[in-house]
N, C-alpha and C. Protein backbone atom coordinates (compact mmCIF):
# COMPACT_ATOMS: atom_id res chain seq x y z
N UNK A 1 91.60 71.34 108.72
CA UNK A 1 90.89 71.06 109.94
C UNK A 1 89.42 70.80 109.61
N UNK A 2 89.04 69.78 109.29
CA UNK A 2 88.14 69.18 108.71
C UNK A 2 86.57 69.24 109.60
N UNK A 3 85.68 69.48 109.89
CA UNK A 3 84.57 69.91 111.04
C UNK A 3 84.79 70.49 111.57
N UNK A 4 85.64 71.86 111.85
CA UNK A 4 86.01 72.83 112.19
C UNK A 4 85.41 74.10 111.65
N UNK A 5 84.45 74.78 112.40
CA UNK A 5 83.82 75.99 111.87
C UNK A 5 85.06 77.18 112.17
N UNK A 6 84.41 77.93 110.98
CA UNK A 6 85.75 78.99 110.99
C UNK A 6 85.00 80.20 111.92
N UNK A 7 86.35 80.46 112.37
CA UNK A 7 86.61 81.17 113.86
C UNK A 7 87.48 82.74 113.03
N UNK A 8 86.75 83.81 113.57
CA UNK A 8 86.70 85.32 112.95
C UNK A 8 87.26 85.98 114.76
N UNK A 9 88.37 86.53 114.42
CA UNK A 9 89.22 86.91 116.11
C UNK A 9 89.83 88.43 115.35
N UNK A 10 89.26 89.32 116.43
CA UNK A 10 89.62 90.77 116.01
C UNK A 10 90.84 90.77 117.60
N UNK A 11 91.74 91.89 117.08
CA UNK A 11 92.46 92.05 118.06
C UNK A 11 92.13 94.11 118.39
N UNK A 12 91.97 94.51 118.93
CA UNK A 12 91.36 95.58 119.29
C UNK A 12 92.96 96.06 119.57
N UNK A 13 93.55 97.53 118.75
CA UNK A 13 94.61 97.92 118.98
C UNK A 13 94.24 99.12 120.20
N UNK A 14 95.26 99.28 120.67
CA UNK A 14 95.40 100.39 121.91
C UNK A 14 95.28 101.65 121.53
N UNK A 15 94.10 102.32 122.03
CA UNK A 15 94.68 104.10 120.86
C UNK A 15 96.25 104.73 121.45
N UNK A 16 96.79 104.74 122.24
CA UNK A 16 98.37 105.14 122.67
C UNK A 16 98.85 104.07 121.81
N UNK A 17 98.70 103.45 121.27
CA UNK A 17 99.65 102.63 120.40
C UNK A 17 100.19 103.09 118.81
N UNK A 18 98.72 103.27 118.49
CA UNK A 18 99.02 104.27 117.44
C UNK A 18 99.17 102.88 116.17
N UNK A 19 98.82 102.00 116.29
CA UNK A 19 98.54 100.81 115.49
C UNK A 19 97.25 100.92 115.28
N UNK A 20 97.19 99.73 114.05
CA UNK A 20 95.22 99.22 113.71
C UNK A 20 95.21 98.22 114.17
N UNK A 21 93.80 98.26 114.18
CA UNK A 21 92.99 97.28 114.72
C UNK A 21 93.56 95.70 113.92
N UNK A 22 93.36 94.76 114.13
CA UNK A 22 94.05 93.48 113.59
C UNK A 22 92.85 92.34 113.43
N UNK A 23 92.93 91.55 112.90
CA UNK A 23 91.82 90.90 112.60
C UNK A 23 92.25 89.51 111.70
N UNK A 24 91.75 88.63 111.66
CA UNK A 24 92.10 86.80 111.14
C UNK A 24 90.94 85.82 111.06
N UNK A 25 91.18 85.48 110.23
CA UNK A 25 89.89 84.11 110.12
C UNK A 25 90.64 82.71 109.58
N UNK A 26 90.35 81.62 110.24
CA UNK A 26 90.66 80.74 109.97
C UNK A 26 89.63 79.19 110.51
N UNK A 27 89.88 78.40 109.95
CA UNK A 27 89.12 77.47 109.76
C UNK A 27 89.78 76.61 111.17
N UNK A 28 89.63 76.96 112.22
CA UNK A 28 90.19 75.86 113.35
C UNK A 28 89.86 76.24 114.79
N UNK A 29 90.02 75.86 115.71
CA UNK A 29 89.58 76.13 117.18
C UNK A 29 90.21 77.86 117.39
N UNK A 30 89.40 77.93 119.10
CA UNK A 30 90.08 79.65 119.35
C UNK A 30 91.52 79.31 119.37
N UNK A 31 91.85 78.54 120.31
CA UNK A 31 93.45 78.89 120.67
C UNK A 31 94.87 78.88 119.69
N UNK A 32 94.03 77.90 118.37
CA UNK A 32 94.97 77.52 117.67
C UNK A 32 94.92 78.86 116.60
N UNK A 33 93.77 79.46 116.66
CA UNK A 33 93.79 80.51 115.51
C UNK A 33 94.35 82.04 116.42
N UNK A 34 94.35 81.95 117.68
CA UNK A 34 94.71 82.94 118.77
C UNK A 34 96.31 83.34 118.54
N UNK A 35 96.69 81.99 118.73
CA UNK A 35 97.92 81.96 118.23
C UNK A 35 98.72 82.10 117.29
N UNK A 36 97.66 82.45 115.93
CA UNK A 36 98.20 82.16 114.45
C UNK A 36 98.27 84.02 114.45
N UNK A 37 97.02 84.41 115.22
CA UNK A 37 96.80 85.52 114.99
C UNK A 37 98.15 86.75 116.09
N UNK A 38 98.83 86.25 116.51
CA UNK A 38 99.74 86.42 117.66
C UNK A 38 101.61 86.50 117.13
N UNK A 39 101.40 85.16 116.27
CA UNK A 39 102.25 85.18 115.42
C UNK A 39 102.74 85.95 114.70
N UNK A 40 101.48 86.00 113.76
CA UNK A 40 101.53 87.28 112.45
C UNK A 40 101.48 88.62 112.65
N UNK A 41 101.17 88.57 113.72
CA UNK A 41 101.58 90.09 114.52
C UNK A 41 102.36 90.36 114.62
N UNK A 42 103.07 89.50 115.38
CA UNK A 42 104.63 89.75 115.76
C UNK A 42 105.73 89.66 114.57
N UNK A 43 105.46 88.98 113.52
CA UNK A 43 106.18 88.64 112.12
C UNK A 43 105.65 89.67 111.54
N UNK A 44 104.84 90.53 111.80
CA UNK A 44 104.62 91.74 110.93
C UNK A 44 105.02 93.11 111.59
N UNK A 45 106.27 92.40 112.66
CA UNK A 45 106.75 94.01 113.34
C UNK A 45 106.04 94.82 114.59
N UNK A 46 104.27 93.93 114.98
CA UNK A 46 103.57 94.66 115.88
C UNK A 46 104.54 94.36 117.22
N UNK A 47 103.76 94.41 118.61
CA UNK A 47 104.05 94.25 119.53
C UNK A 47 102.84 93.72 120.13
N UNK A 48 102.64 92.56 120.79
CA UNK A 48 101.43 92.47 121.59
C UNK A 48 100.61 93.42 122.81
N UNK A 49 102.17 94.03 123.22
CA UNK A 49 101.48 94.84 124.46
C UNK A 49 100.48 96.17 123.88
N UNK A 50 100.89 96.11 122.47
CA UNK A 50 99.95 97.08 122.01
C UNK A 50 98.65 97.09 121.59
N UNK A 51 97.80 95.80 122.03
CA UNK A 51 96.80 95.45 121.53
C UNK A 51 96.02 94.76 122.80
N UNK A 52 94.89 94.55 122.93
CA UNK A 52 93.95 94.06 123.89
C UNK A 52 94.11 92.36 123.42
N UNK A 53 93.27 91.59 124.07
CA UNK A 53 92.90 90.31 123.73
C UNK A 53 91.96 90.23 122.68
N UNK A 54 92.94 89.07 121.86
CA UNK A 54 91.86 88.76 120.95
C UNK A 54 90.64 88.31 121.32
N UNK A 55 89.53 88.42 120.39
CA UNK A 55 87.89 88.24 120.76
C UNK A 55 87.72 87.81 119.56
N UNK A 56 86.48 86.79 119.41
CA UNK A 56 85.94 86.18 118.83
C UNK A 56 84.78 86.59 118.19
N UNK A 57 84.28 86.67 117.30
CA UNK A 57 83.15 88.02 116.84
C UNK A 57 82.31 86.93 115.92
N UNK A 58 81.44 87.45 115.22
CA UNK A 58 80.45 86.66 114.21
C UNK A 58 80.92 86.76 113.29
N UNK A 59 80.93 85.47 111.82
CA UNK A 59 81.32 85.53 110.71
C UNK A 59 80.88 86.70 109.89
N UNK A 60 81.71 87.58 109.82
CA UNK A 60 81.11 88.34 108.17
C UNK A 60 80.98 88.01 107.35
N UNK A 61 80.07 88.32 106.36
CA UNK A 61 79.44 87.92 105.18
C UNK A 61 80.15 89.18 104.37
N UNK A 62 81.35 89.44 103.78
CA UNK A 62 81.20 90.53 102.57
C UNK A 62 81.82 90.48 102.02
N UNK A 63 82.49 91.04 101.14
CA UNK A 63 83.45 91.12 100.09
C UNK A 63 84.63 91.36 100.46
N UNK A 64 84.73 92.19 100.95
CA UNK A 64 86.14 92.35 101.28
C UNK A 64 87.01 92.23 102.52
N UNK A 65 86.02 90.40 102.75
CA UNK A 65 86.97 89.22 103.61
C UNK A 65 88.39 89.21 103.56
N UNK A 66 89.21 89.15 104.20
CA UNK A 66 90.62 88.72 104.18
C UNK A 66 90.43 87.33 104.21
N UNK A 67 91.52 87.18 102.94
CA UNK A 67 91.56 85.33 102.24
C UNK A 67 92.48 84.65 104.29
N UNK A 68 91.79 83.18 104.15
CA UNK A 68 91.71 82.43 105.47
C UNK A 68 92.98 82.20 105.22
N UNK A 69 93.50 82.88 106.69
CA UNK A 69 94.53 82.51 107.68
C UNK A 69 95.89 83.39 107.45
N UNK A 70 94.89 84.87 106.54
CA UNK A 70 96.33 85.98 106.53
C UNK A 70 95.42 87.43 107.39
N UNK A 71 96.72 87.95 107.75
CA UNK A 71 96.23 88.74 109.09
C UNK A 71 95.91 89.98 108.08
N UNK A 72 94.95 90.75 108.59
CA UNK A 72 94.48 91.84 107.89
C UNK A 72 94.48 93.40 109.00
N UNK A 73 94.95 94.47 108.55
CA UNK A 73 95.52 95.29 109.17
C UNK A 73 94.36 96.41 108.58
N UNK A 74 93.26 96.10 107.69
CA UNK A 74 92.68 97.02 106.70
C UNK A 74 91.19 96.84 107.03
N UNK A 75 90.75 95.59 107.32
CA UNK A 75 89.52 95.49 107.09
C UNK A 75 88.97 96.17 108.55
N UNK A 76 89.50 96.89 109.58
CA UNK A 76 88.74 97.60 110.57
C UNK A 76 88.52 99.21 109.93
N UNK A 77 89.42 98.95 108.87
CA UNK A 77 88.98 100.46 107.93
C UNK A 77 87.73 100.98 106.96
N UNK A 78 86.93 99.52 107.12
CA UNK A 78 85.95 99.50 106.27
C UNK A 78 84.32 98.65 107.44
N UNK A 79 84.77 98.23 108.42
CA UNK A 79 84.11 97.47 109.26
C UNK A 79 84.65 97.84 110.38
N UNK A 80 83.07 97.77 111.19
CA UNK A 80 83.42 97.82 113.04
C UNK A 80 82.39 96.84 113.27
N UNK A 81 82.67 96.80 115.04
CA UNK A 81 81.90 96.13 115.66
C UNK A 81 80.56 96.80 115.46
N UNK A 82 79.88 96.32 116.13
CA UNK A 82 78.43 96.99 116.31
C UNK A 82 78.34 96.64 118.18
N UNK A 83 77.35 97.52 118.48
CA UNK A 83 76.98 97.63 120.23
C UNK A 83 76.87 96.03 120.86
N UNK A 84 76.67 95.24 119.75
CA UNK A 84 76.70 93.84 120.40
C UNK A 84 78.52 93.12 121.19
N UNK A 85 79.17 94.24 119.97
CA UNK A 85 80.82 93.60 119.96
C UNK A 85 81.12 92.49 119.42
N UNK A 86 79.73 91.76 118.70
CA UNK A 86 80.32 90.90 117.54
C UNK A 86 79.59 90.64 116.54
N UNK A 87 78.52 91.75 116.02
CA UNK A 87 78.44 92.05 114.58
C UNK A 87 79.07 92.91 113.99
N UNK A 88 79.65 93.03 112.80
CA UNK A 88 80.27 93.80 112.02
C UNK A 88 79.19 94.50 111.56
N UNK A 89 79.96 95.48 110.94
CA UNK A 89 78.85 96.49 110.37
C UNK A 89 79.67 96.98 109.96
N UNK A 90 79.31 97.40 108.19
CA UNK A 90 79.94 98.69 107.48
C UNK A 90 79.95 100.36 108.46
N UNK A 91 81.21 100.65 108.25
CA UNK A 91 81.39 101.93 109.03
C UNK A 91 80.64 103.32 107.71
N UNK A 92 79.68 103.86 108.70
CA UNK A 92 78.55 104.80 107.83
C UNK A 92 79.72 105.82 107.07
N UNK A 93 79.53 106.10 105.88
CA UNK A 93 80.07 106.98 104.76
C UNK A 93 81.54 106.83 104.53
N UNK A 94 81.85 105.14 104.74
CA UNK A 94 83.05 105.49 104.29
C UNK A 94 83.22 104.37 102.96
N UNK A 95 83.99 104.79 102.28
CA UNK A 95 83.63 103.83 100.43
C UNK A 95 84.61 102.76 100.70
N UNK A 96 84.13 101.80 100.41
CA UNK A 96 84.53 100.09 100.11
C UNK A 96 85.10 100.23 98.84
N UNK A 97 86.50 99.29 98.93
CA UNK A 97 87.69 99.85 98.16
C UNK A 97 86.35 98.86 96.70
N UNK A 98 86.65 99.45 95.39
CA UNK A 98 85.80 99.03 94.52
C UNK A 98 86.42 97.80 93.76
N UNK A 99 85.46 97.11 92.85
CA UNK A 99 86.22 95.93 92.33
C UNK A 99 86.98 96.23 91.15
N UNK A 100 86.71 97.68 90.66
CA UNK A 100 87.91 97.77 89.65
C UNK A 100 89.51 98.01 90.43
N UNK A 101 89.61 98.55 91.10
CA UNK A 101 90.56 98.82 91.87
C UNK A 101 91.22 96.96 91.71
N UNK A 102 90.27 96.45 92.31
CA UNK A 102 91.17 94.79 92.66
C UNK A 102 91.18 94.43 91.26
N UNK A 103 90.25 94.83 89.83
CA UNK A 103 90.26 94.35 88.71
C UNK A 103 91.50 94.90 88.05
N UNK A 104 92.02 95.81 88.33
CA UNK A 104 92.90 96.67 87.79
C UNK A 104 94.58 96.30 88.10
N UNK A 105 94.13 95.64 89.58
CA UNK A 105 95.60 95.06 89.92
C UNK A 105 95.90 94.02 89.68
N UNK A 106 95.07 93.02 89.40
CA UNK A 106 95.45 91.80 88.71
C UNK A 106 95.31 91.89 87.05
N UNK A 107 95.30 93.08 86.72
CA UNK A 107 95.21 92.75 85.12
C UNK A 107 96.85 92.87 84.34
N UNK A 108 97.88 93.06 85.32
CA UNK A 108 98.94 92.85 85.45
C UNK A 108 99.94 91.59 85.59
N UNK A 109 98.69 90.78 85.85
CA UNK A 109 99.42 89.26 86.19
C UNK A 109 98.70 88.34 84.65
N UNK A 110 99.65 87.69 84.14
CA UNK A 110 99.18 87.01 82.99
C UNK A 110 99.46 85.61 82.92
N UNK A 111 99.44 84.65 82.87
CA UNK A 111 99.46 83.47 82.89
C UNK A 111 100.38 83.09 83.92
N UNK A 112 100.03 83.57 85.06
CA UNK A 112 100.15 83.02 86.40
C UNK A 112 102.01 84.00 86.85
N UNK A 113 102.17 84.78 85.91
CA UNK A 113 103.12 85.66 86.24
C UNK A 113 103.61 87.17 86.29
N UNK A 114 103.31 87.64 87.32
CA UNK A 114 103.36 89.45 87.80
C UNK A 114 104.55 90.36 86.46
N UNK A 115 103.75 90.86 85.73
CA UNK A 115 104.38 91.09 84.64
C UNK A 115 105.22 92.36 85.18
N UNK A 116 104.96 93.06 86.21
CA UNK A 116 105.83 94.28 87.01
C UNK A 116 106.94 93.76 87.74
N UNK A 117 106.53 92.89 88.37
CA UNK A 117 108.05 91.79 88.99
C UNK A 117 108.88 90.91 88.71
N UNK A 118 107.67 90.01 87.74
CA UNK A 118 108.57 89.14 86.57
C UNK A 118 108.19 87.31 87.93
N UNK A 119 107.77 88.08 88.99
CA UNK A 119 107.65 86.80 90.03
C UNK A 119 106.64 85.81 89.36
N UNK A 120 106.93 84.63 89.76
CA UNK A 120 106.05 83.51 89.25
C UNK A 120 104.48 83.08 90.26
N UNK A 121 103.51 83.31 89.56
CA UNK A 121 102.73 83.05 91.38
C UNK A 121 101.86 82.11 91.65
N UNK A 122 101.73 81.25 89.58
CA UNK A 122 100.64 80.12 90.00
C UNK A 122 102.09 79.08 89.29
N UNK A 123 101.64 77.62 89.20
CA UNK A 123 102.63 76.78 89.04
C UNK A 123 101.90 75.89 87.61
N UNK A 124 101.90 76.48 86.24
CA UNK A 124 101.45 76.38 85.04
C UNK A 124 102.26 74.94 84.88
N UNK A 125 102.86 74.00 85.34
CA UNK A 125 103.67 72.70 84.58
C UNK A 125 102.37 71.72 84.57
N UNK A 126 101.83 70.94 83.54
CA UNK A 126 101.19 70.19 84.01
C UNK A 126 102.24 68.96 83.36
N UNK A 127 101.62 67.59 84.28
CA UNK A 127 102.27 65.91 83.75
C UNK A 127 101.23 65.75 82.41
N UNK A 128 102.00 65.84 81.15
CA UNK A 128 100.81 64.77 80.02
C UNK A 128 101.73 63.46 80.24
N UNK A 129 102.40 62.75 81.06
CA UNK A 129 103.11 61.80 80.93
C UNK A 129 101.60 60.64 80.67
């Protein structure tokens, strides 16, 4: 979606629900990413009635973005709103998962294949034709 600013949509879970908070970024209009985010909810077992309307918030700037256009169930564990309701803000004293942690889990994958699963995950063929 080419001139399309990317669009950051939190879904605010219900506390009687007993779910997390939900959250998506993707590079395309509200409704089309509303919907992506609605989807993956539901393909991940949620229920909609358990969650408020999605809202549209300000881009975060940090590290531990969820890669565009997969639903993230984690990052309200490390980020909230702020009193505006659409700046993020690190939540005070709680630790941001570290980069050895993510260095540590990919040092398992070796030339594009999960040496614990044996799964294939990048596509190494090149054409010398």
């Amino acid at each position: 979606m080419s001139g399309t600013n990317p669009v950051f949509l939190v879904r605010k879970a219900k506390k009687s629900s007993g779910q997390k908070d939900a959250v998506l970024w993707c590079s395309d209009d509200f409704e089309a990413a509303n919907a992506t985010l609605d989807y993956l909810l539901i393909k991940s077992g949620a229920k909609l009635k358990d969650y408020f309307k999605a809202v549209a918030t300000n881009f975060p700037v940090v590290n531990e973005l969820p890669p565009e256009g997969e639903l993230s169930l984690t990052f309200c564990d490390y980020y909230q709103l702020a009193k505006d309701n659409m700046t993020w803000t690190q939540i005070p004293g709680v630790t941001l998962p570290s980069s050895e942690a993510a260095a540590a889990a990919r040092q398992h994958i070796v030339d594009g294949v999960d040496t614990e699963t044996g799964e294939v995950l990048e596509d190494h063929t090149e054409n010398f034709g």
